[in-house]
Protein backbone atom coordinates (compact mmCIF):
# COMPACT_ATOMS: atom_id res chain seq x y z
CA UNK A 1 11.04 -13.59 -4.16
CA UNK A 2 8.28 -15.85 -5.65
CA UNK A 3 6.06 -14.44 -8.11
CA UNK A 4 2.96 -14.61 -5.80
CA UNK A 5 4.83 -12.79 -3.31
CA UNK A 6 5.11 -9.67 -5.83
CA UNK A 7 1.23 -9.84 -6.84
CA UNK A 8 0.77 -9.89 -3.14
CA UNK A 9 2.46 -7.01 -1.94
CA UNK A 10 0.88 -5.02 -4.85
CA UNK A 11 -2.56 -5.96 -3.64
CA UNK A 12 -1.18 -5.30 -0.06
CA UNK A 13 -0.15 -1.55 -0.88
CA UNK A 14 -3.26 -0.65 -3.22
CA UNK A 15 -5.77 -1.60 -0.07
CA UNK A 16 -3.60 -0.21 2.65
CA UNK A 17 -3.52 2.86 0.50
CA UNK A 18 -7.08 3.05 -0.22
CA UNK A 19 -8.10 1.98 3.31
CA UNK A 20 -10.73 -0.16 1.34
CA UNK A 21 -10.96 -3.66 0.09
CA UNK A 22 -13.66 -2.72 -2.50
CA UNK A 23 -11.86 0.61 -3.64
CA UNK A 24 -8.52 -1.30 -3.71
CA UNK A 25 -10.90 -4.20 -5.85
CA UNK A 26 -12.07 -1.83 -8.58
CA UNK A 27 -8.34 0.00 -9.23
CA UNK A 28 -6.52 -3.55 -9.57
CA UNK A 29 -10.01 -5.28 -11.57
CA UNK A 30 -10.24 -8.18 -8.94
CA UNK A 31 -13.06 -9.21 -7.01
CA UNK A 32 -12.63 -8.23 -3.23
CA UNK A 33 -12.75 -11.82 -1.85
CA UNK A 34 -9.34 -12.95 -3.85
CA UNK A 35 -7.73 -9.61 -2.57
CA UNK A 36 -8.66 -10.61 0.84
CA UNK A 37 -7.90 -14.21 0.41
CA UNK A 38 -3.87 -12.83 -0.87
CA UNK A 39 -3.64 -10.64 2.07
CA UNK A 40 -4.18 -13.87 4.22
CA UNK A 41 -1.77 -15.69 2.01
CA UNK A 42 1.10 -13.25 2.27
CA UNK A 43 0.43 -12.77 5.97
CA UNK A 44 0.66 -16.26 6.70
CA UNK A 45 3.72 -16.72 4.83
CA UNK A 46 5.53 -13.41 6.60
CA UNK A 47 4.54 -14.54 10.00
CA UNK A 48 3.14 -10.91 10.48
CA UNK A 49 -0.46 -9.20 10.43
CA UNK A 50 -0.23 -6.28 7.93
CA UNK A 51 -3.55 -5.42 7.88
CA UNK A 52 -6.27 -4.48 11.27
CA UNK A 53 -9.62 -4.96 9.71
CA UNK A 54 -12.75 -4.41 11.47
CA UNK A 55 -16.35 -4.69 9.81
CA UNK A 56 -16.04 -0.76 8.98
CA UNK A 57 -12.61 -0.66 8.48
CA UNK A 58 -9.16 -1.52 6.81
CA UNK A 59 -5.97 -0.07 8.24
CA UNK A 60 -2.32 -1.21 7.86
CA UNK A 61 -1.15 -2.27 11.28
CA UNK A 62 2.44 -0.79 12.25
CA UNK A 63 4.34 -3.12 10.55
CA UNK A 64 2.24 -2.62 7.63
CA UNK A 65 2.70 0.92 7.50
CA UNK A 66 6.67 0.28 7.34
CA UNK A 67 6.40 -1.84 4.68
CA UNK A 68 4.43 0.40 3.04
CA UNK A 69 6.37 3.24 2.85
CA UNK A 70 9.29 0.93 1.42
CA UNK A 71 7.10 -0.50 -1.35
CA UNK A 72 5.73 2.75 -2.80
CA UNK A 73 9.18 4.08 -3.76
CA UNK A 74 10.00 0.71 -5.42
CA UNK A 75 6.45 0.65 -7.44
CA UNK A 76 6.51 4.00 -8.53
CA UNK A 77 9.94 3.62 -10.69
CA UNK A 78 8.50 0.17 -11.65
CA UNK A 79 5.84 2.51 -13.01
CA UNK A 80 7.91 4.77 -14.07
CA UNK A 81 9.91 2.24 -16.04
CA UNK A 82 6.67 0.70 -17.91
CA UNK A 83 5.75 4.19 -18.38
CA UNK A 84 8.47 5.22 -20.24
CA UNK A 85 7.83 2.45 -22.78
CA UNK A 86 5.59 4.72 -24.37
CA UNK A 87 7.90 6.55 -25.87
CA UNK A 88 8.08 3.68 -28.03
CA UNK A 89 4.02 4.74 -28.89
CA UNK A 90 2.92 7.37 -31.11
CA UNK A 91 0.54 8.42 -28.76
CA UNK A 92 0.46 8.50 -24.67
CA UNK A 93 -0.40 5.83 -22.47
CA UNK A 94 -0.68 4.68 -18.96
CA UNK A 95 -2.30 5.45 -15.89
CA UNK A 96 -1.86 9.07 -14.09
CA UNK A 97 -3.01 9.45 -10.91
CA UNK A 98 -3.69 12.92 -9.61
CA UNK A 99 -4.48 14.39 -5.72
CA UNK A 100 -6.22 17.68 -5.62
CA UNK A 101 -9.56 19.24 -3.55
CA UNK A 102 -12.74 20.20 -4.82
CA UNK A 103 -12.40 23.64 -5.83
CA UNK A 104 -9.63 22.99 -7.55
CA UNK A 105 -11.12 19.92 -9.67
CA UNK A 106 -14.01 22.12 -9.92
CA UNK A 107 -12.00 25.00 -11.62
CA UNK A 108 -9.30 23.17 -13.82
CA UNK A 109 -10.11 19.84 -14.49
CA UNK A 110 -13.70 20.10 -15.39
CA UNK A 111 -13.35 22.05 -17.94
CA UNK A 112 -10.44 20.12 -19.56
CA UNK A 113 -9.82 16.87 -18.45
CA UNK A 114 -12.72 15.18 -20.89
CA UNK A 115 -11.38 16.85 -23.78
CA UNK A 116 -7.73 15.65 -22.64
CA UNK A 117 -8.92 11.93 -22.40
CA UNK A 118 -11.11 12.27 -25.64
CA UNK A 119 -8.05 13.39 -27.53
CA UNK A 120 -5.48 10.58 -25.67
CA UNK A 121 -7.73 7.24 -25.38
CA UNK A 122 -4.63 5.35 -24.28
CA UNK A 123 -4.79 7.78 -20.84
CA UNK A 124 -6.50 6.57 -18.10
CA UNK A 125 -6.49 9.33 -15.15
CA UNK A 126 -7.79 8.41 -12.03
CA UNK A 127 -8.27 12.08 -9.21
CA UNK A 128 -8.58 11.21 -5.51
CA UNK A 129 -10.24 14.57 -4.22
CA UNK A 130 -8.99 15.56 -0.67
CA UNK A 131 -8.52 18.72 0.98
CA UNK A 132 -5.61 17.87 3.08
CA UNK A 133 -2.51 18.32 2.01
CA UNK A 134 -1.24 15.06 0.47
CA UNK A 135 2.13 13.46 0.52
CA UNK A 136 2.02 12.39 -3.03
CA UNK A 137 5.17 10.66 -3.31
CA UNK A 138 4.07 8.57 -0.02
CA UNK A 139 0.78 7.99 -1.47
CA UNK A 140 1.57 6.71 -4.68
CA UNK A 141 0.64 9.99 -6.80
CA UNK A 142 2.09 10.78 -9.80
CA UNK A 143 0.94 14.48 -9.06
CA UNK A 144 -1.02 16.61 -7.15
CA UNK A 145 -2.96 20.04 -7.35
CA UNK A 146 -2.91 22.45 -5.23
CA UNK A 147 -2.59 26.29 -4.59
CA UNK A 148 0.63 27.98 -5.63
CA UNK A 149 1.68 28.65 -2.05
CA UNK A 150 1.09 25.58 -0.50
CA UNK A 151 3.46 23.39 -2.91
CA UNK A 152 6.48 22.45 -1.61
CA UNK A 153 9.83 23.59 -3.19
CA UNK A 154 11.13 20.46 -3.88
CA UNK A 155 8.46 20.03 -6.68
CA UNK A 156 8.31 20.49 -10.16
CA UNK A 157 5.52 23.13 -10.10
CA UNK A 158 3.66 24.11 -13.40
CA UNK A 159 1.31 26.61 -13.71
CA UNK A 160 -2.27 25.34 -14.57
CA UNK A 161 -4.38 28.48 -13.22
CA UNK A 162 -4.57 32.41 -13.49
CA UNK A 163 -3.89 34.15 -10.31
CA UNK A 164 -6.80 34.44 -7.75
CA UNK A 165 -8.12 36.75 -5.19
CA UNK A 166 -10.84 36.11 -2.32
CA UNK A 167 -13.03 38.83 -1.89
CA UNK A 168 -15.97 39.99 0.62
CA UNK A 169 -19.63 40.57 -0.36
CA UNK A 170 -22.77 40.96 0.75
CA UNK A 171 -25.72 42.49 -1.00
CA UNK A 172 -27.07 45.85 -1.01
CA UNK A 173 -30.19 45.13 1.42
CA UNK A 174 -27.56 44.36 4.15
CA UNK A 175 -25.84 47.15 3.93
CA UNK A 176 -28.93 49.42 4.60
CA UNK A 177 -29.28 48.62 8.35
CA UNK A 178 -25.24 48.66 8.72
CA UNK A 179 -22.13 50.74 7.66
CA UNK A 180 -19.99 48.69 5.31
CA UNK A 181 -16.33 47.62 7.32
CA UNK A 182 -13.46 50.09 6.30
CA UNK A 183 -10.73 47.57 7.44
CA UNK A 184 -11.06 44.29 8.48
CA UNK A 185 -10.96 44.91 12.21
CA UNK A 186 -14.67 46.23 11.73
CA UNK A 187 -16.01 42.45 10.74
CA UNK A 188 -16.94 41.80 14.68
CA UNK A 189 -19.89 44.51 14.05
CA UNK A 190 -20.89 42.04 11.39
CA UNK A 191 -22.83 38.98 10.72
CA UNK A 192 -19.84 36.33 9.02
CA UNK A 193 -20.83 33.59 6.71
CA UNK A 194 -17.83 30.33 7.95
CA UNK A 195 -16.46 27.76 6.54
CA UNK A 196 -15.40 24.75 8.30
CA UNK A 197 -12.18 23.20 6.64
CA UNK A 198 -13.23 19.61 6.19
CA UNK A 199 -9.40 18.32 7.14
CA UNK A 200 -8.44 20.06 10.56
CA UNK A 201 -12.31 20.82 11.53
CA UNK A 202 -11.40 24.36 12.51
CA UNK A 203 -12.98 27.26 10.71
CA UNK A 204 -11.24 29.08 8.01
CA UNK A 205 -9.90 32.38 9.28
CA UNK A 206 -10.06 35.64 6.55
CA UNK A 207 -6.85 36.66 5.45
CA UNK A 208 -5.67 40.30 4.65
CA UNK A 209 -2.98 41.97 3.50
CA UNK A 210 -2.02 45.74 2.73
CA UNK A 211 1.12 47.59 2.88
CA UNK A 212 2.95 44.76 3.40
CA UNK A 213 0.96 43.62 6.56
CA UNK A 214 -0.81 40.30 6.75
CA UNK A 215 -3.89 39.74 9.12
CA UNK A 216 -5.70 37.03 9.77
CA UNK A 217 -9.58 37.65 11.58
CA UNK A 218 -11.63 35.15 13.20
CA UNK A 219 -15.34 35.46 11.98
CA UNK A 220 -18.55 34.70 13.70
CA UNK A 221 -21.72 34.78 11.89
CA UNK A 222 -25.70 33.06 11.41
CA UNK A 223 -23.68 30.27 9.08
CA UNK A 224 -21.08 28.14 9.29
CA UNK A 225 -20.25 25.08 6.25
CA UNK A 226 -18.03 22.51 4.99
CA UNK A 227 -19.26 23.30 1.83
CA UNK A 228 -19.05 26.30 -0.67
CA UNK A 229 -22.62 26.29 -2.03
CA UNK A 230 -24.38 27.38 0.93
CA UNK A 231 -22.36 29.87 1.89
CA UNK A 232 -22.25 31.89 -1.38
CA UNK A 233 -26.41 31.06 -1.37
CA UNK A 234 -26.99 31.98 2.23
CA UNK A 235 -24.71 35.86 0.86
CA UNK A 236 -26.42 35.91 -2.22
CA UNK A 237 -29.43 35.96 0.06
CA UNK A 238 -28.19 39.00 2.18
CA UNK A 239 -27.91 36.52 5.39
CA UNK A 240 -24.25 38.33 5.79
CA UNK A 241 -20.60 38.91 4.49
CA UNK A 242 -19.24 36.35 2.67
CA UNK A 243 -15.38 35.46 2.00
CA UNK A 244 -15.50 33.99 -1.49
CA UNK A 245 -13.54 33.72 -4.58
CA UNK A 246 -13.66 36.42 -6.71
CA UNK A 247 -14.50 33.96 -9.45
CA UNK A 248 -17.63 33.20 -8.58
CA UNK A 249 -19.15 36.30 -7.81
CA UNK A 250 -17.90 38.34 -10.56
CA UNK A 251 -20.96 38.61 -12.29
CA UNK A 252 -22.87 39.61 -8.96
CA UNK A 253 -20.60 41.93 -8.28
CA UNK A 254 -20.62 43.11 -12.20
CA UNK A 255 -24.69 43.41 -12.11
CA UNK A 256 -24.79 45.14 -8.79
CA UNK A 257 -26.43 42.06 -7.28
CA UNK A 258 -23.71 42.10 -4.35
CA UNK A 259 -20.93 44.90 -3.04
CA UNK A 260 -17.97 44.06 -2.53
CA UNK A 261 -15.73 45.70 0.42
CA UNK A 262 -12.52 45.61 1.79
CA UNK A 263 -10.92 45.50 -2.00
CA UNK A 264 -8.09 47.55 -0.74
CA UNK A 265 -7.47 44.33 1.82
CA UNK A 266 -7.73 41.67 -0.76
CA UNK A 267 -5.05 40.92 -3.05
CA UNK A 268 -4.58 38.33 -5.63
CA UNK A 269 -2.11 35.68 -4.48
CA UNK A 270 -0.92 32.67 -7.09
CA UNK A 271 -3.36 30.10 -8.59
CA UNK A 272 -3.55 26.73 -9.03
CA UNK A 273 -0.34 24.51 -9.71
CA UNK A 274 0.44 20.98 -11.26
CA UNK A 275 3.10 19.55 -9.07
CA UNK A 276 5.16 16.37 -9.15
CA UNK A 277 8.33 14.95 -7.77
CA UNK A 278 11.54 15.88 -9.66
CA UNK A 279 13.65 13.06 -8.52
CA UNK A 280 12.26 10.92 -11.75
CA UNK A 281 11.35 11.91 -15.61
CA UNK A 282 7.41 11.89 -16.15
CA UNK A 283 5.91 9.29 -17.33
CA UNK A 284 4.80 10.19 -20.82
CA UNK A 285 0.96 10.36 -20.16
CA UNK A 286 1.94 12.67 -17.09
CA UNK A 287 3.43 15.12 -19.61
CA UNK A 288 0.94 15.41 -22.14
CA UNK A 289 -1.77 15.76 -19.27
CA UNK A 290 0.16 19.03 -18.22
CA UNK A 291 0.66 19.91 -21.97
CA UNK A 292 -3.22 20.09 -22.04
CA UNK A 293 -3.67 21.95 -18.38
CA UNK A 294 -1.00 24.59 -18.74
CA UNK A 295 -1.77 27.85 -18.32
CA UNK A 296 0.72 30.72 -20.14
């Protein structure tokens, strides 16, 4: 394989996988007209189109997408082969790149991640935020964050998060034109603040449990969001009932500003997890990131 061919392919995989000349541009730190003048080049000399590009768009064609998915196995232990050169370092180095949604980044990294790279200027961490559940060893990631329950077995899964609980509010002036719901299956007498998941587009049911039985209910209300802000604001408000994480309405609920109900219905379930694939040894910047987020 000639040289160019390698630098090609790597330019070929970062913009299929960022669907983006210009994202794929500012991760490798080249100007977007010589990545699109290399795709040409290596497309030429394979005799096959890799990439369907339209003046919104950037896709990898079929063939594309199969070579794809062979290249980001082979990159990621070239990665994890320059990675583990650190150990040669007295401190860490590289590049980790993490996959994780909002609430999540919102929660745990904020809060620690600055000090992390403060403390370990040879890190550089780079966080896609998504919602959907991402196949990180398909995408490139070095790890991903998600809830407890949603990571898959075959990962290395390392606790970054205390347990959590959603819970249902509203605030005192709603309650005094309605009796407060004594099990869930009272929430059709109520008005439901929704939220739209921003992945599948369908609303987010409210999940029970007690006794060992689970129940789902589908909620209909004045409100429904993609986001979290305006749900909590329209409750805090006393527009309705609100399904929201306990964590950010303990000190409403604490001051009396909202009631919670239901609490019999709402149990914690496990926080937020650090996963990676165990089929390689961390690089060494991947460990001392999870060094910093662990949670004991």
């Amino acid at each position: 394989m000639e040289r160019n061919d390698l630098n090609d392919l790597m330019v070929f995989a970062a913009v299929a996988r960022e669907r983006s000349f210009t994202r794929a541009a500012a991760i490798l730190a080249m100007s977007p007209s010589a990545l699109s003048h290399a795709m040409r080049g290596l497309e030429e000399r394979l005799g096959v189109r890799l990439l369907a590009r339209t003046t919104r768009s950037v896709s990898p064609t079929e063939a594309g997408e199969r070579l794809l998915q062979s290249l980001n196995p082979a990159f990621a232990d070239i990665e994890s082969g320059l990675g583990a050169l650190a150990e040669w370092r007295d401190n860490p180095s590289g590049t980790v790149r993490l996959t994780t949604f909002a609430y999540a980044a919102k929660m745990v990294l904020v809060p620690k991640l600055p000090a992390f790279l403060l403390a370990n200027p040879e890190v550089r961490v780079e966080v896609n935020i998504d919602d959907s559940l991402t196949d990180i060893v398909a995408a490139g990631f070095d790890a991903g964050i998600r809830l407890g329950e949603t990571v898959e077995k075959d990962m290395i899964a390392v606790r970054i998060g205390p347990d959590l609980r959603t819970v249902v509010v509203a605030t005192p002036s709603y309650f005094e034109g309605i009796a407060p719901p004594q099990t869930p299956y009272d929430l059709d007498r109520h008005a439901c603040i929704g939220y739209r998941l921003t992945t599948s587009g369908g609303l987010l049911p409210w999940e029970f449990e007690k006794n060992g039985k689970d129940i789902k209910i589908r909620t209909s209300g004045p409100l429904i969001a993609n986001d979290g802000d305006l749900p909590l604001a329209a409750v805090r408000a006393g527009v309705g009932l609100g399904y929201i994480m306990e964590h950010d309405v303990a000190g409403d609920i604490a001051s009396g500003a909202l009631v919670q109900v239901l609490k019999d219905w709402c149990p914690s379930f496990p926080g937020f997890r650090l996963y990676h694939p165990s089929r390689r040894q961390s690089p060494p910047a991947l460990r001392a990131l999870i060094a910093a987020l662990r949670y004991d």
